[in-house]
C-alpha atoms as a PDB file:
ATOM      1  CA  UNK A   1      58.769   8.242 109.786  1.00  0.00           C
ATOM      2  CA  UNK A   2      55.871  11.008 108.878  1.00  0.00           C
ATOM      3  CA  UNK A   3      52.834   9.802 108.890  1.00  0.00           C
ATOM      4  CA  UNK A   4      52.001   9.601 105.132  1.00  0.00           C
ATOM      5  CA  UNK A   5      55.334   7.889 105.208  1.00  0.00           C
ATOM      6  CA  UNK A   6      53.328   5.108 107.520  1.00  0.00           C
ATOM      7  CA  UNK A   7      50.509   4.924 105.061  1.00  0.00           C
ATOM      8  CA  UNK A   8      52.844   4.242 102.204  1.00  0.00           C
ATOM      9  CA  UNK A   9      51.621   7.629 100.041  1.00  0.00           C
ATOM     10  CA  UNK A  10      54.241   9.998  97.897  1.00  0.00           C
ATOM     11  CA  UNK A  11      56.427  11.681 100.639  1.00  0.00           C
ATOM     12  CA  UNK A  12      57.980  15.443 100.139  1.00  0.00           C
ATOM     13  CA  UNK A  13      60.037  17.687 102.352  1.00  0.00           C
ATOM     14  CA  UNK A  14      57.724  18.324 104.526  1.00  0.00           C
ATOM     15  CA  UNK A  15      57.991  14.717 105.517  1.00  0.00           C
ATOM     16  CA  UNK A  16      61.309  15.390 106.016  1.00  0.00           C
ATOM     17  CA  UNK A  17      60.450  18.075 108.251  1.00  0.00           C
ATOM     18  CA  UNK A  18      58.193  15.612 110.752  1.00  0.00           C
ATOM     19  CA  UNK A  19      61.265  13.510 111.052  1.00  0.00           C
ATOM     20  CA  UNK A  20      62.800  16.600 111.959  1.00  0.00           C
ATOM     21  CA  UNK A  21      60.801  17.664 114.563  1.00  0.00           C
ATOM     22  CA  UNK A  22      60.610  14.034 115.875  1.00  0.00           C
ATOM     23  CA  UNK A  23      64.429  14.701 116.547  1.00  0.00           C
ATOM     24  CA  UNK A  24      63.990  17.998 117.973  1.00  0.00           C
ATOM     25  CA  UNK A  25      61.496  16.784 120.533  1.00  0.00           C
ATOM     26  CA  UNK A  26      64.041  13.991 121.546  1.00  0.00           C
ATOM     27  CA  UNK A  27      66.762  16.795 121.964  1.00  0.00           C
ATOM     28  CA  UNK A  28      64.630  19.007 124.054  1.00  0.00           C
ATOM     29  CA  UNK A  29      63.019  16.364 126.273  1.00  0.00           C
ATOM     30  CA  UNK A  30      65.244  13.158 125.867  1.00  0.00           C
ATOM     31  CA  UNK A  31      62.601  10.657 124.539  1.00  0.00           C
ATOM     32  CA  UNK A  32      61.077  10.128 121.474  1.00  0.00           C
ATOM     33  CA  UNK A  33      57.673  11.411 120.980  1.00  0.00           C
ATOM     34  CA  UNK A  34      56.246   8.138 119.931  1.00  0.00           C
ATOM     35  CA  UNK A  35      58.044   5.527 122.231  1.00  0.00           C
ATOM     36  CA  UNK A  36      56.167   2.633 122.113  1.00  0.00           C
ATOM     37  CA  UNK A  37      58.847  -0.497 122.065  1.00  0.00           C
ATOM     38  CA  UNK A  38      57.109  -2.516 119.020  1.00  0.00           C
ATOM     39  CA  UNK A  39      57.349  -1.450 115.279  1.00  0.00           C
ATOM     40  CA  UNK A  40      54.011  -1.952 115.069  1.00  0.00           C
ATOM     41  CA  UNK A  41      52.514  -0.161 117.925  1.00  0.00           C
ATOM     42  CA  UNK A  42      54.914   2.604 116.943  1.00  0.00           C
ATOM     43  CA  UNK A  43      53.379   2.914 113.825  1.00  0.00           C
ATOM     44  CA  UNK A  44      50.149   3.102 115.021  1.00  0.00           C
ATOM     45  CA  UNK A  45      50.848   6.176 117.609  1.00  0.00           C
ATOM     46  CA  UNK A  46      52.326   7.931 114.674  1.00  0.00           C
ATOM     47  CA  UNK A  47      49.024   7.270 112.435  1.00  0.00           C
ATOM     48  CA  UNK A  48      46.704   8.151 115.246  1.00  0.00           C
ATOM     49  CA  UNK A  49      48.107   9.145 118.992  1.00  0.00           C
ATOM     50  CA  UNK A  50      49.425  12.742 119.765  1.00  0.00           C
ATOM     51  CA  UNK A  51      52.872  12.920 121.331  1.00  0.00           C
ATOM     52  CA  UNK A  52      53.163  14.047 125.261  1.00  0.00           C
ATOM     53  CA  UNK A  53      53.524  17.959 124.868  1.00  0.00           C
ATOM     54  CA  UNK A  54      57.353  18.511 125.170  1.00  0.00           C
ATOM     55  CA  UNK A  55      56.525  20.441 128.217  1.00  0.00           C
ATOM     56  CA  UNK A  56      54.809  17.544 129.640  1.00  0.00           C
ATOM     57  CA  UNK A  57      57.768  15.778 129.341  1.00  0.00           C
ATOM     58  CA  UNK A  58      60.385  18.617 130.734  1.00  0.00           C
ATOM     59  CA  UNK A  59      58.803  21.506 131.916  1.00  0.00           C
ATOM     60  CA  UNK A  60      61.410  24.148 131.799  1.00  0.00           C
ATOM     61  CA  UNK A  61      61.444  24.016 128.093  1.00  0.00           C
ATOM     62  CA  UNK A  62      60.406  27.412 126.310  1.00  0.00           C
ATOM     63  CA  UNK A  63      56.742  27.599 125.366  1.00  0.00           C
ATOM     64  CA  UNK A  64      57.576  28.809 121.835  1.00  0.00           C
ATOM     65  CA  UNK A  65      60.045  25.595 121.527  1.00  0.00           C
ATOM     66  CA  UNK A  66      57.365  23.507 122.224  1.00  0.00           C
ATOM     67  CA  UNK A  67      54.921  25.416 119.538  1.00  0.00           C
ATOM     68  CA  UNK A  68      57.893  24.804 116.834  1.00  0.00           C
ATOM     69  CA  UNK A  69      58.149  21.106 117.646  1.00  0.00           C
ATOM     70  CA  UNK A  70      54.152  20.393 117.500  1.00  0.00           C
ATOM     71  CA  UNK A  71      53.903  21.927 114.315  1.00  0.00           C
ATOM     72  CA  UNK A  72      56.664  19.890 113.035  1.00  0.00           C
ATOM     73  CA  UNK A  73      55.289  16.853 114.543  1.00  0.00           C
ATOM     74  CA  UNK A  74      51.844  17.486 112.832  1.00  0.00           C
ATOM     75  CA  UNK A  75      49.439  14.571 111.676  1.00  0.00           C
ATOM     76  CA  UNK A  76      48.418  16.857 108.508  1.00  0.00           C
ATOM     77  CA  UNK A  77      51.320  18.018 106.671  1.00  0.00           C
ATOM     78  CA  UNK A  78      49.449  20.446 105.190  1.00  0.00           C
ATOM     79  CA  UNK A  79      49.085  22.015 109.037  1.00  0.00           C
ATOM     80  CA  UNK A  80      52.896  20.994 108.927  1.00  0.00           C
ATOM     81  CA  UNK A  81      55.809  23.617 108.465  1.00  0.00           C
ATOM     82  CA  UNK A  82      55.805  23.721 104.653  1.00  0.00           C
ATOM     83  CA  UNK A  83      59.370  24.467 104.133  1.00  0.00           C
ATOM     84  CA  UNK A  84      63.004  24.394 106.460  1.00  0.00           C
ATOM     85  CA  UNK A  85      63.138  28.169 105.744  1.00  0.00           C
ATOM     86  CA  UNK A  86      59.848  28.526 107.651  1.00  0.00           C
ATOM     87  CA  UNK A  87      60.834  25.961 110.565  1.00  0.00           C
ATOM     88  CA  UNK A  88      64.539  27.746 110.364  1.00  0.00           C
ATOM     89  CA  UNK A  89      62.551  31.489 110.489  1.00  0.00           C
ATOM     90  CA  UNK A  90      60.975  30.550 113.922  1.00  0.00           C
ATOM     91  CA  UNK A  91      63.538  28.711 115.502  1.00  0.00           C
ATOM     92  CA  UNK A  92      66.307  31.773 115.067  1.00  0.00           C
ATOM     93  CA  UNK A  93      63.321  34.095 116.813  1.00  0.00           C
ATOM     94  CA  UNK A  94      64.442  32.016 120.068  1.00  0.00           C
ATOM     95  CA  UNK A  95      67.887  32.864 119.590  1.00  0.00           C
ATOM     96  CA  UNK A  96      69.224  35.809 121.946  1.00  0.00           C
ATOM     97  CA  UNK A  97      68.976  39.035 120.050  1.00  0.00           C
ATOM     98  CA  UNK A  98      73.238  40.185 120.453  1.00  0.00           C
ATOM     99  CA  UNK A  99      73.027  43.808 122.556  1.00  0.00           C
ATOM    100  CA  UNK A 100      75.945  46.031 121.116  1.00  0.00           C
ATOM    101  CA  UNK A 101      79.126  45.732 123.250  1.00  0.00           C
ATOM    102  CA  UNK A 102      79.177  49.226 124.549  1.00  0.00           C
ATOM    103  CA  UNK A 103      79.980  48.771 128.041  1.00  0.00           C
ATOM    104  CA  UNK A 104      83.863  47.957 127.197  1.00  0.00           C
ATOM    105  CA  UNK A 105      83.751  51.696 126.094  1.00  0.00           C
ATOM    106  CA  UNK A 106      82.340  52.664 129.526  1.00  0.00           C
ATOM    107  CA  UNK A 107      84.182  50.426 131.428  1.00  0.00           C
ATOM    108  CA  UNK A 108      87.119  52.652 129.675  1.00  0.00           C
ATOM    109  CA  UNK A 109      85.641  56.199 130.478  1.00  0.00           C
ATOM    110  CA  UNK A 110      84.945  55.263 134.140  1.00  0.00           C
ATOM    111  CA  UNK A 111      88.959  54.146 134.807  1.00  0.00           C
ATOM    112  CA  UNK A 112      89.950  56.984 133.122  1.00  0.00           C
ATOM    113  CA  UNK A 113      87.814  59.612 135.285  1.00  0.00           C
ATOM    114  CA  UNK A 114      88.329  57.237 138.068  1.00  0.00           C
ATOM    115  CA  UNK A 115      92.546  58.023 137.221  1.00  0.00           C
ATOM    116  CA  UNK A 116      91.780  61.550 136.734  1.00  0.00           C
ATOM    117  CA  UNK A 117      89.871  61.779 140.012  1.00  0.00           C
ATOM    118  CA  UNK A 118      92.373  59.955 142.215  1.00  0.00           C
ATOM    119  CA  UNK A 119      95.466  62.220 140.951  1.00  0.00           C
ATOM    120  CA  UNK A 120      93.557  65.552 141.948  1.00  0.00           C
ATOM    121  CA  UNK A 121      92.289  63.959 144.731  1.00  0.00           C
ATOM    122  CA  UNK A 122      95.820  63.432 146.021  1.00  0.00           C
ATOM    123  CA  UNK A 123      97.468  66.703 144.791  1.00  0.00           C
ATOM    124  CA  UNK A 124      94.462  68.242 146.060  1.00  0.00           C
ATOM    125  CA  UNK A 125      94.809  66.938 149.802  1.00  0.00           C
ATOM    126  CA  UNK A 126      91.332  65.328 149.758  1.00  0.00           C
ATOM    127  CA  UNK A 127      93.028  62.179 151.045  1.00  0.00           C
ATOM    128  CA  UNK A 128      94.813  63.911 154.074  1.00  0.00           C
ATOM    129  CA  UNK A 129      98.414  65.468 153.305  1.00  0.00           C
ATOM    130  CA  UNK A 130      99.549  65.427 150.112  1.00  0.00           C
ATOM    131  CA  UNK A 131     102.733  62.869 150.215  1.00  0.00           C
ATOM    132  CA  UNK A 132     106.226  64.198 150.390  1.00  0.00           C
ATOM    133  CA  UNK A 133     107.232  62.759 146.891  1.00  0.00           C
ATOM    134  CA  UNK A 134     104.499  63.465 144.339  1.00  0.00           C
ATOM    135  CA  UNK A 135     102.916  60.521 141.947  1.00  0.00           C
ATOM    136  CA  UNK A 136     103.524  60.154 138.280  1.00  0.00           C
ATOM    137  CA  UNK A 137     101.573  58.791 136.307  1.00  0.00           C
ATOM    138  CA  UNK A 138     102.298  57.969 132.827  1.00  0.00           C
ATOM    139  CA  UNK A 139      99.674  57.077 130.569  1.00  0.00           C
ATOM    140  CA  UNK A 140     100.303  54.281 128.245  1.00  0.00           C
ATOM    141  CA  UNK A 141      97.839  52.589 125.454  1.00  0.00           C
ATOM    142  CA  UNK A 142      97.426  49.277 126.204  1.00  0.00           C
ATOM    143  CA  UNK A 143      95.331  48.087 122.637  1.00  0.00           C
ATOM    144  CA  UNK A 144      94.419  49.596 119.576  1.00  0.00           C
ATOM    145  CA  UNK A 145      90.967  48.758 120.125  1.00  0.00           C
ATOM    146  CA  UNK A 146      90.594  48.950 115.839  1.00  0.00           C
ATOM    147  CA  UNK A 147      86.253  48.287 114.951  1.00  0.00           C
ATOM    148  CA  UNK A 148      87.359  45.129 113.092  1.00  0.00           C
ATOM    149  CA  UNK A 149      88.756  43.444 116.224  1.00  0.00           C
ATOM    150  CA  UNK A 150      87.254  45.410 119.078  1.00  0.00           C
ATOM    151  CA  UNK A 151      88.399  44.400 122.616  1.00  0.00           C
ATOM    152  CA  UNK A 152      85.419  42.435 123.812  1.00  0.00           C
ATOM    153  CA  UNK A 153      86.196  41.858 127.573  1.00  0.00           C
ATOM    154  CA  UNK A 154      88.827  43.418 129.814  1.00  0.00           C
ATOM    155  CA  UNK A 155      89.726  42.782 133.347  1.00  0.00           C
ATOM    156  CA  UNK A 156      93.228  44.278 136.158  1.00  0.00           C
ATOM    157  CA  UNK A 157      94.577  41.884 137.637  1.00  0.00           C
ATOM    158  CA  UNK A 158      94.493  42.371 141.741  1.00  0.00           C
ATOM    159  CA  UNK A 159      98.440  43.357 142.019  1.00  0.00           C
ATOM    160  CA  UNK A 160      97.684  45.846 139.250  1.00  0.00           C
ATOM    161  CA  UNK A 161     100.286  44.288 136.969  1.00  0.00           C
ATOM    162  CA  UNK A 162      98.793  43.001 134.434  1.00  0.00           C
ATOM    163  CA  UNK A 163      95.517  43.618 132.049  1.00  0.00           C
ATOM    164  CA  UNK A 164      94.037  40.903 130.400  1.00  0.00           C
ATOM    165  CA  UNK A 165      91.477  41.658 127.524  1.00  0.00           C
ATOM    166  CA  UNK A 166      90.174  39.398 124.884  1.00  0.00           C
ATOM    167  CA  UNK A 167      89.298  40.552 121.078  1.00  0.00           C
ATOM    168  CA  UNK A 168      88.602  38.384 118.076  1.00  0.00           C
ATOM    169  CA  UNK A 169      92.367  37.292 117.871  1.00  0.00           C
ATOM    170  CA  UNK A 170      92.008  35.437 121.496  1.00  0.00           C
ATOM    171  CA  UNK A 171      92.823  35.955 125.186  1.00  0.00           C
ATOM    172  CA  UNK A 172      95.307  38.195 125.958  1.00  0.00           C
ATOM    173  CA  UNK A 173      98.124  39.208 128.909  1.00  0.00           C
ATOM    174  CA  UNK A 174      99.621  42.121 129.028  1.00  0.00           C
ATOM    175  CA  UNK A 175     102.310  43.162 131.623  1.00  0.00           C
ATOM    176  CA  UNK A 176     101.435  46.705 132.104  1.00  0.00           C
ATOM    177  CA  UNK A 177     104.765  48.362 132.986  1.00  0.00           C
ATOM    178  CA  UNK A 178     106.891  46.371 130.001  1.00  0.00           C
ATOM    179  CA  UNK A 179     104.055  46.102 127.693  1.00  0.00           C
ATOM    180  CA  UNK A 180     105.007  42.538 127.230  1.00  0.00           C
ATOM    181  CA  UNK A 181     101.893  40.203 125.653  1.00  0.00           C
ATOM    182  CA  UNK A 182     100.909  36.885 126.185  1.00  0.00           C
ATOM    183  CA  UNK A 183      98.392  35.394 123.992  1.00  0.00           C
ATOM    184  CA  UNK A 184      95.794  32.551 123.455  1.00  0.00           C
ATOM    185  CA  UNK A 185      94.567  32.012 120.274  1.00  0.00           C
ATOM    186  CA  UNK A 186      90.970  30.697 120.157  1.00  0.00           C
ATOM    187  CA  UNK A 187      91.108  26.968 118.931  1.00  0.00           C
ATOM    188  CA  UNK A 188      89.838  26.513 115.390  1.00  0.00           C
ATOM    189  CA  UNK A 189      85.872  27.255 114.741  1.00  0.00           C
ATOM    190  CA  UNK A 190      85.725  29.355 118.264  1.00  0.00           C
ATOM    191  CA  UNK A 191      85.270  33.246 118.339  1.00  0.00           C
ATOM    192  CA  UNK A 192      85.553  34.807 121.815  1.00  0.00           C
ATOM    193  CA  UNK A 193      83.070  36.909 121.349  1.00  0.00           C
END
């Protein structure tokens, strides 16, 4: 309950949005930020007593997650977020900015001039004596790799017979001399991504 909710004066979102952030500090910490034990005295913290600082409480917690919840928990709703866009705004700035998946391409080129390197490295005698019989090598496309469902993750397994790669279709197997493909759809509301 917001504070002008306590006095019994004309509530808006914003009271709403102290609620809110009396949730969010119980989510980040694991105790409410006015735990008293009687209505009453409950009541009275939220009229007049500051909550612990939710790094008080767990100190790990991100500095700017603790700024969010304070301002959400504030006495003065006009001090108070004034809308959930705002609160929304400054909780997706602690999100993880997403780095473009590039390194699936590298992880690509470096096999491949790995491969290349190998075969002239063998023709070429670099390993000792070129053996009697000479290796083949037959290069074979594994995925289509299209931009709508790039491969996201790829890994050989230690026998070298099989590549496993997920995309946005799921987990995949693929036996690399048959081609054959086993696959794991993601379960409903999951991206592998």
């Amino acid at each position: 309950m917001s504070p002008e909710q306590a006095r019994g004066e004309e509530v808006d979102a914003r009271s709403d949005l102290f609620s809110l952030g009396a949730t969010l500090y119980q989510m980040a910490t694991g105790r409410l930020p006015f735990q008293e034990g009687v209505a009453e005295l409950t009541l009275e913290a939220i009229l007049h007593k500051e909550p612990l600082k939710p790094r008080q409480v767990k100190a790990d917690l991100p500095v700017e997650l603790e700024r969010i919840i304070l301002k959400a928990l504030e006495k003065d709703r006009a001090h108070r977020y004034q809308s959930a866009a705002e609160l929304h705004a400054d909780l997706e700035e602690l999100r993880p900015k997403p780095r473009a998946a590039r390194w699936p391409l590298a992880v690509g080129a470096a096999v491949v001039t790995g491969a290349i390197a190998l075969v002239v490295g063998v023709r070429s005698g670099w390993f000792g004596e070129p053996p009697a019989r000479t290796l083949e090598l037959t290069p074979r496309q594994v995925t289509a790799n299209p931009a709508d469902d790039p491969v996201l993750r790829t890994a050989i397994s230690p026998d070298g017979q099989y590549l496993a790669y997920a995309d946005l279709t799921g987990i995949h197997l693929r036996r690399i001399d048959t081609g054959e493909t086993r696959s794991i759809p993601p379960p409903p509301g999951f991206c592998f991504r």
